[in-house]
C-alpha atoms as a PDB file:
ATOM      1  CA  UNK A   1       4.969 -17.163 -34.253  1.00  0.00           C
ATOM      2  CA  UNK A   2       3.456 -13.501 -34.174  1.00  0.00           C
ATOM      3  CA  UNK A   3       6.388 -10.785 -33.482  1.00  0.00           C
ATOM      4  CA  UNK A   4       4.497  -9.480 -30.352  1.00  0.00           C
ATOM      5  CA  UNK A   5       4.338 -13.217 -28.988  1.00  0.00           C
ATOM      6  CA  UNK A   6       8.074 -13.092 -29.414  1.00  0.00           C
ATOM      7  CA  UNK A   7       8.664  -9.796 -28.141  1.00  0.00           C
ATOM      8  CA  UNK A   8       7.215 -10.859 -24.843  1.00  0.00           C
ATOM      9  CA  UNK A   9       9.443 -13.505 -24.686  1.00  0.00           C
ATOM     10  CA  UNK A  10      12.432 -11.376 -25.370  1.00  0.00           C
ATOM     11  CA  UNK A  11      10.781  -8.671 -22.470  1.00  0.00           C
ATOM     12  CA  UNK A  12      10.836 -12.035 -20.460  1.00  0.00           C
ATOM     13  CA  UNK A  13      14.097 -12.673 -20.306  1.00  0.00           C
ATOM     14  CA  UNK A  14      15.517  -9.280 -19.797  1.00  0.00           C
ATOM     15  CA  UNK A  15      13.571  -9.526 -16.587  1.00  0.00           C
ATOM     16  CA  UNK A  16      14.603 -12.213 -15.468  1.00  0.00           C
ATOM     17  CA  UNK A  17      17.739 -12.565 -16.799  1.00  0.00           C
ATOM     18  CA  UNK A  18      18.244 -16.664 -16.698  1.00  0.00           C
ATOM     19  CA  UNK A  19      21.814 -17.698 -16.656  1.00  0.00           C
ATOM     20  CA  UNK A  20      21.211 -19.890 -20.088  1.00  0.00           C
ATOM     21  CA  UNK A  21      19.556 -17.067 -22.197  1.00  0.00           C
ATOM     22  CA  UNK A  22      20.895 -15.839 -25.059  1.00  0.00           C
ATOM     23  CA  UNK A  23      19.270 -12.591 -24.864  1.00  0.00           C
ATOM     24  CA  UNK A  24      19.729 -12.022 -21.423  1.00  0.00           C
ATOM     25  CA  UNK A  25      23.602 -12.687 -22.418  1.00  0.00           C
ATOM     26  CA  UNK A  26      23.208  -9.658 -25.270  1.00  0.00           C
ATOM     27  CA  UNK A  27      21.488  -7.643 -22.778  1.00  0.00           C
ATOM     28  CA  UNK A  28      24.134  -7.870 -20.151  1.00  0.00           C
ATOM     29  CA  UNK A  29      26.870  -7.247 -23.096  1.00  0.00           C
ATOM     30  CA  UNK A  30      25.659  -4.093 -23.267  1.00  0.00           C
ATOM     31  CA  UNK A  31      23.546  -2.050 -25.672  1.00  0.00           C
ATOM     32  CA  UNK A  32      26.471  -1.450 -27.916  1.00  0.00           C
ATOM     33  CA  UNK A  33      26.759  -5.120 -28.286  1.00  0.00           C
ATOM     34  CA  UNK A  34      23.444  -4.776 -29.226  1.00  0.00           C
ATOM     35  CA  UNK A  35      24.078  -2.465 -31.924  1.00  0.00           C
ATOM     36  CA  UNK A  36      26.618  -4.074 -33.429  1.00  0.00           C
ATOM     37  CA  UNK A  37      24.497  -7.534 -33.829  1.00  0.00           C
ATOM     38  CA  UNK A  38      22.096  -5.419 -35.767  1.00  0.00           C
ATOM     39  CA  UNK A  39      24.570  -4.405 -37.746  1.00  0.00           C
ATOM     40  CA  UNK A  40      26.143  -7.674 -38.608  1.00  0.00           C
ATOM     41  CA  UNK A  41      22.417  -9.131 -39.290  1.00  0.00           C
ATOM     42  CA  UNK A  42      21.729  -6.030 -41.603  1.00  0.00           C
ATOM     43  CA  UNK A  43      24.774  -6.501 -43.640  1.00  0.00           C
ATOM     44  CA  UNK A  44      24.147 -10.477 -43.854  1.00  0.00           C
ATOM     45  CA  UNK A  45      20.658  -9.707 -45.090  1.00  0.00           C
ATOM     46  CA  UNK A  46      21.759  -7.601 -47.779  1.00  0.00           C
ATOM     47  CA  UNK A  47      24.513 -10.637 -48.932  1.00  0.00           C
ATOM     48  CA  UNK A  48      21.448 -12.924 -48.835  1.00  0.00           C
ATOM     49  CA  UNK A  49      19.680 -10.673 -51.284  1.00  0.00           C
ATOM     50  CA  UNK A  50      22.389  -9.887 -53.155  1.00  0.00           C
ATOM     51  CA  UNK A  51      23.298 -13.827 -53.861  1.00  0.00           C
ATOM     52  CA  UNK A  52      19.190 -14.543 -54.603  1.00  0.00           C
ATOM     53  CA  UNK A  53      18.995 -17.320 -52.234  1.00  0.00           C
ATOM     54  CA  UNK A  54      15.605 -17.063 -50.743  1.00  0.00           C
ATOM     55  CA  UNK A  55      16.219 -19.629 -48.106  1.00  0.00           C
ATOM     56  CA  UNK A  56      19.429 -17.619 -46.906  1.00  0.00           C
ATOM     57  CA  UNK A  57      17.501 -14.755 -47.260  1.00  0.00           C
ATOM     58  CA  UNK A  58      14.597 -15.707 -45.071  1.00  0.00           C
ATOM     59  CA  UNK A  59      16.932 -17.135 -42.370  1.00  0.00           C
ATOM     60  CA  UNK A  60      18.859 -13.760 -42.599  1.00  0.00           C
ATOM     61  CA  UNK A  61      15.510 -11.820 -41.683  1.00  0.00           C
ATOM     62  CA  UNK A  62      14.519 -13.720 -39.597  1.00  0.00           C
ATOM     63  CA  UNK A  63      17.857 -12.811 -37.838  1.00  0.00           C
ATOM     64  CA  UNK A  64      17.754  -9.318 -38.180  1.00  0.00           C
ATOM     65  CA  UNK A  65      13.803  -9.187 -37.187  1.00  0.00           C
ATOM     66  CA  UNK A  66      14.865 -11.172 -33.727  1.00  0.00           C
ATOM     67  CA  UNK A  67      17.953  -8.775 -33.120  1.00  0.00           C
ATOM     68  CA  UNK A  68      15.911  -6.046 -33.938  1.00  0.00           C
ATOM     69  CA  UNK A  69      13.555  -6.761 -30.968  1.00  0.00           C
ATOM     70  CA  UNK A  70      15.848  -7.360 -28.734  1.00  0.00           C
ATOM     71  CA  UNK A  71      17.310  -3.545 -29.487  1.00  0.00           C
ATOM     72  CA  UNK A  72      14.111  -2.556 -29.387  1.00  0.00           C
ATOM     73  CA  UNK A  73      13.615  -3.809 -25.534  1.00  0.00           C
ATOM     74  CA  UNK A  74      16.639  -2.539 -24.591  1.00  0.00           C
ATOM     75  CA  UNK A  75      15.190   0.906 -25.542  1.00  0.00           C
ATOM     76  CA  UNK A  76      11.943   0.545 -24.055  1.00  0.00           C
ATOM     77  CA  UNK A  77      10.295   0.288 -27.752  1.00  0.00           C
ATOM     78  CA  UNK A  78       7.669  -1.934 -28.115  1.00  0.00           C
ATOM     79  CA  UNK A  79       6.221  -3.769 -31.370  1.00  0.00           C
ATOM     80  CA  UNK A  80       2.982  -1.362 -30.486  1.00  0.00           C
ATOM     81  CA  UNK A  81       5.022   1.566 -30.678  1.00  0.00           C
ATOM     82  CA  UNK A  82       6.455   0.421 -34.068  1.00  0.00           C
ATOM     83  CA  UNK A  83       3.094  -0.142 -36.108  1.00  0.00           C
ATOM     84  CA  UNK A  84       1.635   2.970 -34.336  1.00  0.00           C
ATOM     85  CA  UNK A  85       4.866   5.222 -36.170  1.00  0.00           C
ATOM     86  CA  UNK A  86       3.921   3.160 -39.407  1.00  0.00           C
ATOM     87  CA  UNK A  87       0.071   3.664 -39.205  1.00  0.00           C
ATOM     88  CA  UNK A  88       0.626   7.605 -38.709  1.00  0.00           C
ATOM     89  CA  UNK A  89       2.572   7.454 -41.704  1.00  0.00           C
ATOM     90  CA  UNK A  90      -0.268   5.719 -43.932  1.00  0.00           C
ATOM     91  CA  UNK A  91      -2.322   9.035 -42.214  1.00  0.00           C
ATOM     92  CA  UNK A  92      -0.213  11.401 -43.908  1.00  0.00           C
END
């Protein structure tokens, strides 16, 4: 699955907001709740690492990418907006 693909699913649901969605659930926790999922994905990624389990450590990114997104549609940031900051980097 690309990340934009699943961005669009994650922009999805926070506009329509189905009762069974796990994102619209994080959304209507709040953005702090937000935030702190981030946080707890970040911190199990760097256990993962730390312990040299690649499988653990995959499963931990792949965590942290999918709560990152969802932050990043709470803010109104999109995947686009992302890899534009990172090409105007490789610019400089």
């Amino acid at each position: 699955m690309k990340l934009e693909d699943l961005f669009l699913i994650i922009e999805d649901r926070k506009r329509t907001m189905p009762k069974n969605s796990y994102v619209a659930t994080l959304l209507q926790e709040g953005k702090d709740r937000v935030l702190q999922k981030v946080g707890e994905e970040t911190t199990e990624v760097i256990i993962a690492a730390k312990n040299a389990s690649k499988k653990a450590l995959v499963h931990e990114i792949a965590d942290l990418l999918f709560h990152l997104l969802v932050l990043m549609a709470s803010f109104n940031v999109s995947p686009k907006d992302v890899f534009q900051e990172l090409e105007n980097r490789q610019k400089n």
